[in-house]
Protein backbone atom coordinates (compact mmCIF):
# COMPACT_ATOMS: atom_id res chain seq x y z
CA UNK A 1 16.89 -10.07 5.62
CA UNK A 2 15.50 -12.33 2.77
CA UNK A 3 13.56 -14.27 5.41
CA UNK A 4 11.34 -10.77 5.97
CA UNK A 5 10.68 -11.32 2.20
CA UNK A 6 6.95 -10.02 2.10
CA UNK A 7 3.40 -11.71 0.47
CA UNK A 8 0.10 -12.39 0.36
CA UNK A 9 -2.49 -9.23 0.63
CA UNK A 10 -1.56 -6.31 1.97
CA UNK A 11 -3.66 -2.97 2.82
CA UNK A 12 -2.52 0.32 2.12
CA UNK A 13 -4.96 1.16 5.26
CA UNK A 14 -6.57 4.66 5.20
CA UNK A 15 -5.99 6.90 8.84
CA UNK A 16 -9.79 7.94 9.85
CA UNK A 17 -9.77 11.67 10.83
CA UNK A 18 -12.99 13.61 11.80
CA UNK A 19 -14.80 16.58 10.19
CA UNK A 20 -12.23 18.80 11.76
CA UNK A 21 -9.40 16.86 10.23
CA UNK A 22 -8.62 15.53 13.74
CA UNK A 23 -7.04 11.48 13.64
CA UNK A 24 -9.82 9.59 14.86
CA UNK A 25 -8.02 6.30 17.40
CA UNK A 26 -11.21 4.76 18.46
CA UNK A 27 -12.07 4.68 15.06
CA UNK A 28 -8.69 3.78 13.95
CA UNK A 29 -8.92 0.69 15.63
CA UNK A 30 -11.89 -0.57 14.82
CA UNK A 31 -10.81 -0.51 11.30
CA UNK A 32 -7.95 -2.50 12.41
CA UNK A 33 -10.21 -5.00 13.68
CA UNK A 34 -12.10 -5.43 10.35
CA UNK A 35 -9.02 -5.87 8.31
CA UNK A 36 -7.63 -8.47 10.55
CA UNK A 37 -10.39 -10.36 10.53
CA UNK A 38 -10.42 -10.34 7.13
CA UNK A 39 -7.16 -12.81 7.05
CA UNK A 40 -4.67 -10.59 5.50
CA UNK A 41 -1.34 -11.25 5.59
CA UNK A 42 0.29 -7.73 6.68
CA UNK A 43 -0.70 -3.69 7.21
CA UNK A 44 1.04 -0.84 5.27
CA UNK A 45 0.39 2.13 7.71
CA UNK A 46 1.06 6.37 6.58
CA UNK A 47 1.42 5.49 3.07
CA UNK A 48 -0.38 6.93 0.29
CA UNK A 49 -3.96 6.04 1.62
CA UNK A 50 -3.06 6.53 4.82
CA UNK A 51 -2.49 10.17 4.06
CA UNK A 52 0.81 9.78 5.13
CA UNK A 53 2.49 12.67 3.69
CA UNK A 54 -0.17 15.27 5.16
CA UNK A 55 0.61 14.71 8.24
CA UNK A 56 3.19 15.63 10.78
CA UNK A 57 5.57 13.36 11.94
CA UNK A 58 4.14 13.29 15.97
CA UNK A 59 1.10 12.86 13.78
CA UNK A 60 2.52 9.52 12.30
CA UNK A 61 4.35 8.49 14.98
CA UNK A 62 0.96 8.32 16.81
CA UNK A 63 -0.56 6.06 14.60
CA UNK A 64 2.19 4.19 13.62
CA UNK A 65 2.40 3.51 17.52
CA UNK A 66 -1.18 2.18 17.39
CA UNK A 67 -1.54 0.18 14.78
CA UNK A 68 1.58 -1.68 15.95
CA UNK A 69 0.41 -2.02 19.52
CA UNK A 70 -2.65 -3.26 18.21
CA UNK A 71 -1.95 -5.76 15.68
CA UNK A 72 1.20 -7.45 17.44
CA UNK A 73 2.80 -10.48 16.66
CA UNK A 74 -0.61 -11.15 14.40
CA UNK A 75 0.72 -9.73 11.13
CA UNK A 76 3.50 -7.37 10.07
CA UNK A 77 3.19 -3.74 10.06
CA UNK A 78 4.82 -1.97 7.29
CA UNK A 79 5.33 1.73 7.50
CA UNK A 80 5.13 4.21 4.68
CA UNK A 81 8.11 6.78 4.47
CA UNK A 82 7.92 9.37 2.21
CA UNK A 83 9.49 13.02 1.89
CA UNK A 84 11.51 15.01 -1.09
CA UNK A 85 15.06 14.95 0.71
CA UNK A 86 16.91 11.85 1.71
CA UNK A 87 17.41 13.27 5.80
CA UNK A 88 13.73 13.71 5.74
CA UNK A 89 13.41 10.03 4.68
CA UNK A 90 15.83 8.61 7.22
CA UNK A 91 14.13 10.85 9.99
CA UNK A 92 11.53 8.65 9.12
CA UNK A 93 12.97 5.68 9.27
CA UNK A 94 13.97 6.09 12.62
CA UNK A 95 11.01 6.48 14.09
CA UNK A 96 9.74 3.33 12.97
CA UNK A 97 12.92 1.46 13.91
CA UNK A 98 11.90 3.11 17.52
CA UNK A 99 8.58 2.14 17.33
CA UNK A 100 9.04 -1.39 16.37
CA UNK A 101 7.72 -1.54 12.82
CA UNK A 102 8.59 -5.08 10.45
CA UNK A 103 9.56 -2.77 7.15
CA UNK A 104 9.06 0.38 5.51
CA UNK A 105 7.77 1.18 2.09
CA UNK A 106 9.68 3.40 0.25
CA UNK A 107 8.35 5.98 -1.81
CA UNK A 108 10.44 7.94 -4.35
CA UNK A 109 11.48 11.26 -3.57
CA UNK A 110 8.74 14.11 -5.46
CA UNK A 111 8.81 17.52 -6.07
CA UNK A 112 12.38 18.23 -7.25
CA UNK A 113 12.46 15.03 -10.14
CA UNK A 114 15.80 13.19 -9.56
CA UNK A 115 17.76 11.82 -12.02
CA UNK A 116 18.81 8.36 -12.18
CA UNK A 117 22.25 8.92 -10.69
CA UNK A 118 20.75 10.86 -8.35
CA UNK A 119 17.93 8.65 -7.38
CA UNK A 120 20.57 5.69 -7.43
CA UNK A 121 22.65 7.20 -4.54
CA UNK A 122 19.86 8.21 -2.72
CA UNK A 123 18.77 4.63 -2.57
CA UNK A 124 22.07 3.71 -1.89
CA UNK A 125 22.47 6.40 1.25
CA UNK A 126 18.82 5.42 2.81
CA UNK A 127 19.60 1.56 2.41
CA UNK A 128 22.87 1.44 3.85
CA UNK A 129 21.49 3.46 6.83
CA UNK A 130 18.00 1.98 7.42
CA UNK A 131 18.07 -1.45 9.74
CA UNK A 132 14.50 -2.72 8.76
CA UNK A 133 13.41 -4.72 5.73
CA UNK A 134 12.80 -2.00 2.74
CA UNK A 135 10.24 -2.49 0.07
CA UNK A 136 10.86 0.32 -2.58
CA UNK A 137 7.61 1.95 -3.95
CA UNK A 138 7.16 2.77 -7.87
CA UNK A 139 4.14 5.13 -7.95
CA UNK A 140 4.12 7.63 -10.80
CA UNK A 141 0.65 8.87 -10.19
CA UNK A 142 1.64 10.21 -7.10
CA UNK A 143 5.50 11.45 -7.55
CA UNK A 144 5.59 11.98 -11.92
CA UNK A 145 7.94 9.30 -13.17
CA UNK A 146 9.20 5.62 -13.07
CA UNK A 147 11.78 4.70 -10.70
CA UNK A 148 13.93 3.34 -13.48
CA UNK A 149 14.34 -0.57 -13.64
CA UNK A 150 18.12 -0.49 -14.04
CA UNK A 151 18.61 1.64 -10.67
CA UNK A 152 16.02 -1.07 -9.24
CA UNK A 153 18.01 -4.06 -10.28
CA UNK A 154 21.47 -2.32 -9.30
CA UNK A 155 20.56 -1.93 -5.75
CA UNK A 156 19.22 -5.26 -5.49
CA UNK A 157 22.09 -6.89 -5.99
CA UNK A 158 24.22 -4.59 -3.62
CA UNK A 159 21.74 -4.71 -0.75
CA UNK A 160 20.52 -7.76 1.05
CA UNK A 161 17.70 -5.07 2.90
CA UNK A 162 15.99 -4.58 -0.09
CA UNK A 163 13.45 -7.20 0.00
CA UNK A 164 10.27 -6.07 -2.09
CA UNK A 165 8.85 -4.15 -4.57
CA UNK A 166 5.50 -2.41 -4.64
CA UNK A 167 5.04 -1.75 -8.59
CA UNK A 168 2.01 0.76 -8.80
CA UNK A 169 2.36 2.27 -11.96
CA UNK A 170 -0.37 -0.14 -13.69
CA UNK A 171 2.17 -1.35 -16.11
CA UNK A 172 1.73 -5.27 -16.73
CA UNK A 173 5.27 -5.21 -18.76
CA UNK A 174 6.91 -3.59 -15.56
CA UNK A 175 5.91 -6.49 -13.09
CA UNK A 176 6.92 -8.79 -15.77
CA UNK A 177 10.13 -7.61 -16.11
CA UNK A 178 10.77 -7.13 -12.66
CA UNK A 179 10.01 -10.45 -12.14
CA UNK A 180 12.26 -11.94 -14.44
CA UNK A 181 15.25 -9.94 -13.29
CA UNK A 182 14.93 -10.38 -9.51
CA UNK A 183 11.86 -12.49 -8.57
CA UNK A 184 13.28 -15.23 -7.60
CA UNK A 185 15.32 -12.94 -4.52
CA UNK A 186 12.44 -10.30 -4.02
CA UNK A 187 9.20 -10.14 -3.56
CA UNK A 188 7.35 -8.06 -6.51
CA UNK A 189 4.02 -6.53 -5.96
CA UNK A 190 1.21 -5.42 -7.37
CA UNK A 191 0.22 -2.18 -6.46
CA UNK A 192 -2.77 -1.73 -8.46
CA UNK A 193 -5.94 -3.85 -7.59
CA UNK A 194 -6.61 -4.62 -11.76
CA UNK A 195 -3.43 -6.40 -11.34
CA UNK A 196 -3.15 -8.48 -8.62
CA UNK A 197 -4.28 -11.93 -10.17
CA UNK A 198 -1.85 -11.37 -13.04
CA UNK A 199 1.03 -10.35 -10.75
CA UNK A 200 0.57 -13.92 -8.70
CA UNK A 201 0.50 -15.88 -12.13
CA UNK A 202 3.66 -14.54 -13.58
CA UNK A 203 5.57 -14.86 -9.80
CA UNK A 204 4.81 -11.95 -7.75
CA UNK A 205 4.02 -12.63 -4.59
CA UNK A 206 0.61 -10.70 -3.73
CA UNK A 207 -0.14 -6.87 -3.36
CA UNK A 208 -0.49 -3.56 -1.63
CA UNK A 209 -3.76 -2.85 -2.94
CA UNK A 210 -6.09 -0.05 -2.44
CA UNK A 211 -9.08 -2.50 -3.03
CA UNK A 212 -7.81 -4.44 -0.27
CA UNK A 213 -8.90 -1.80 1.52
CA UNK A 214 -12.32 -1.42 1.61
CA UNK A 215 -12.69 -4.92 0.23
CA UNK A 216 -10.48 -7.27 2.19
CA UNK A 217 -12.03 -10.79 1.99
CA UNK A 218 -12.58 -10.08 -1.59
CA UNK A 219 -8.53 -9.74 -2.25
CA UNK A 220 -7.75 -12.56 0.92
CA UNK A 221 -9.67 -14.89 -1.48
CA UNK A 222 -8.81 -14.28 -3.96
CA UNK A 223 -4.76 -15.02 -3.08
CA UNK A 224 -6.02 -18.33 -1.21
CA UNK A 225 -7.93 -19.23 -3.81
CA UNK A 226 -4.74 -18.57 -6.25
CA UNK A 227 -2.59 -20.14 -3.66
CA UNK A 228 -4.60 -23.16 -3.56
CA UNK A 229 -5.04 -24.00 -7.19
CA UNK A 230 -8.57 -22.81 -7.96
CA UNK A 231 -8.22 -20.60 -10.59
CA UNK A 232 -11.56 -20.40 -11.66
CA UNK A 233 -12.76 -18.41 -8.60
CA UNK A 234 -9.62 -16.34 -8.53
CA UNK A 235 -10.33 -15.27 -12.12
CA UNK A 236 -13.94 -14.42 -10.91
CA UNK A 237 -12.61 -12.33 -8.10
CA UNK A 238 -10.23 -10.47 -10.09
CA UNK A 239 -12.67 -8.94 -12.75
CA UNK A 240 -14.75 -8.21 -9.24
CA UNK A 241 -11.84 -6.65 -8.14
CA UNK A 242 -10.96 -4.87 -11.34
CA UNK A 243 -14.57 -3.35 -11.28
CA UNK A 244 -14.06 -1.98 -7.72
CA UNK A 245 -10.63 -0.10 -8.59
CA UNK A 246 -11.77 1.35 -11.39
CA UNK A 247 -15.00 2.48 -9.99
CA UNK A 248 -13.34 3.17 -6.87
CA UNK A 249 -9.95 3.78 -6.42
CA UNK A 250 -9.35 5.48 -9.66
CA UNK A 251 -12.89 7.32 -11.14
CA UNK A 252 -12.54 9.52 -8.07
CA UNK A 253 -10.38 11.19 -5.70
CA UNK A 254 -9.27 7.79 -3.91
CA UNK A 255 -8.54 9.11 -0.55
CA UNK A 256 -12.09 10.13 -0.79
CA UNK A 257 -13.93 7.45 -2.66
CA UNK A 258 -12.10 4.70 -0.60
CA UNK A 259 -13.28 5.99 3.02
CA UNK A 260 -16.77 6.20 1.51
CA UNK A 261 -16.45 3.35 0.72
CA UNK A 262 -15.64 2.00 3.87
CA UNK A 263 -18.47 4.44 5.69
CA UNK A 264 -20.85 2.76 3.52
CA UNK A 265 -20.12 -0.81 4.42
CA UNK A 266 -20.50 0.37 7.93
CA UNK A 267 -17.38 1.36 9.23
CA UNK A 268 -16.33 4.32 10.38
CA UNK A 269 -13.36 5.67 7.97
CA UNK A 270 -14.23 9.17 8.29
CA UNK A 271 -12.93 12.18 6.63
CA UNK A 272 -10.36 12.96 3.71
CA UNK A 273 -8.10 15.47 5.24
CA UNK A 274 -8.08 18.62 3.36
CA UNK A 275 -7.29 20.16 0.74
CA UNK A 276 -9.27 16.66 -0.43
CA UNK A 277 -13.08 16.82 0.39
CA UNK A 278 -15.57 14.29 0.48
CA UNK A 279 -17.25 12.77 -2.16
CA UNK A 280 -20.50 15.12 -3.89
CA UNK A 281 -23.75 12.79 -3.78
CA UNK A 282 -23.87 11.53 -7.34
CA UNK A 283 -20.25 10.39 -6.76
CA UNK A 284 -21.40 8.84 -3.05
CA UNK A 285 -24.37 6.73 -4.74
CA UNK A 286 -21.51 5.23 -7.75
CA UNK A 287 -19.37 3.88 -5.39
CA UNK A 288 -22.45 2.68 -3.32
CA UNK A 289 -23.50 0.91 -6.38
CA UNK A 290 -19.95 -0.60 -6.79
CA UNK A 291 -20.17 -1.95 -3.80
CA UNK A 292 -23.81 -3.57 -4.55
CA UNK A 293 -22.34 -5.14 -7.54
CA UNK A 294 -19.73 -6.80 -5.53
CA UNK A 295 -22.21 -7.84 -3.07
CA UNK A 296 -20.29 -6.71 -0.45
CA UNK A 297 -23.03 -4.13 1.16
């Protein structure tokens, strides 16, 4: 499955839902729309700003049936699994096999902290099951510790499935080292917008980015302009881009500040489903002046 080997930029899209916490599908794919046209290079659907894990799995299934109907052959859809037991996991897994999906990102199991045995056979159990392209997820803020590198590189040598890495823990030595043990087989991501420029320069091969998000043609450019040898304007657009996460995706609630974002660039994002809550006004008009400074409202 090496050929499925992942790149470029890819949003960790948010699922709109209205004030009653209902998913919004007209809204859904209108947002759809404005990342497409935005050029990037694939769609990571239920993950962590998708608000995957609060909903149910009908819930997912519905939007993971969606987004896939509506993006097509145009650019791979990559599905966010996520759940504290292994079954749960594979449950989830089949349901994107069913409905068609190019990968799944994997996040680690949270709540009851594995250890690294334990966290090795898991990986070991969900890979040798799962028939789609896997791109394991490191993500401390959201599950309270590194997946450790040695269980990382062990399973990419025993599994040809594995084919990506989404490395969110902000960590510049992590992607290096990654990198250097099994970049040249799999694709390493960042997973942090601050470091998506330096990802691309030591070998990684783009990034599920929450700024990607809300600011698509921003990230798009900056990988073209990467990709095509102007390094100038991709060092411009990364300190843009480092602005916007911190001001953004990690001053607030991020579930929260990126829909407002979105709202306030015109599109209709919606609500944070509870127990999150919408941004307060003082927060609303920092993020609106964010976006201002990007010049991208």
């Amino acid at each position: 499955m090496k050929d499925k080997i992942p790149e470029g930029v890819i949003p960790p899209h948010v699922t709109p839902f209205n004030e009653g916490g209902n998913i919004d599908l007209p809204s859904l794919r209108k947002l759809v729309s404005f990342w497409l046209e935005a050029g990037v290079h694939a769609l990571a659907t239920c993950a962590s700003n998708g608000e995957g894990p609060l909903m149910s799995e009908d819930e997912r299934n519905v939007v993971i049936g969606q987004v896939i109907d509506q993006v097509g052959s145009q650019v791979p859809v990559i599905v966010g699994v996520s759940s504290p037991s292994t079954r749960g996991i594979l449950r989830q897994i089949a349901d994107a096999e069913r409905l068609n999906a190019d990968a799944i990102l994997l996040a680690p199991p949270y709540y009851f902290k594995p250890g690294p045995r334990e966290l090795l056979e898991h990986y070991r159990a969900i890979l040798r099951e799962a028939n789609l392209p896997v791109i394991l997820y490191n993500v401390p803020k959201f599950v309270g510790y590194n997946v450790p590198i040695e269980v990382i590189f062990q399973i990419s040598k025993e599994f040809d499935n594995l084919v990506g890495v989404k490395e969110s823990s902000g960590l510049l030595w992590r992607i290096s080292e990654l990198i250097r043990l099994i970049g040249a087989s799999i694709s390493i991501l960042a997973g942090t917008g601050d470091l998506l420029l330096p990802t691309l320069m030591l070998g990684g091969r783009g990034g599920i980015v929450g700024v990607a998000i809300f600011a698509p043609e921003l990230a798009v450019e900056l990988y073209n302009s990467f990709t095509g040898g102007n390094m100038s304007r991709a060092r411009e657009l990364q300190l843009i881009l480092t602005m916007l996460n911190e001001a953004i995706v990690k001053k607030f609630n991020q579930l929260s500040a990126t829909k407002e974002a979105l709202n306030l660039r015109g599109l209709p994002a919606g609500y944070p489903r509870r127990p999150s809550l919408p941004l307060s006004e003082e927060e609303r008009i920092y993020v609106k002046q964010a976006l201002e400074k990007a010049n991208i409202i």
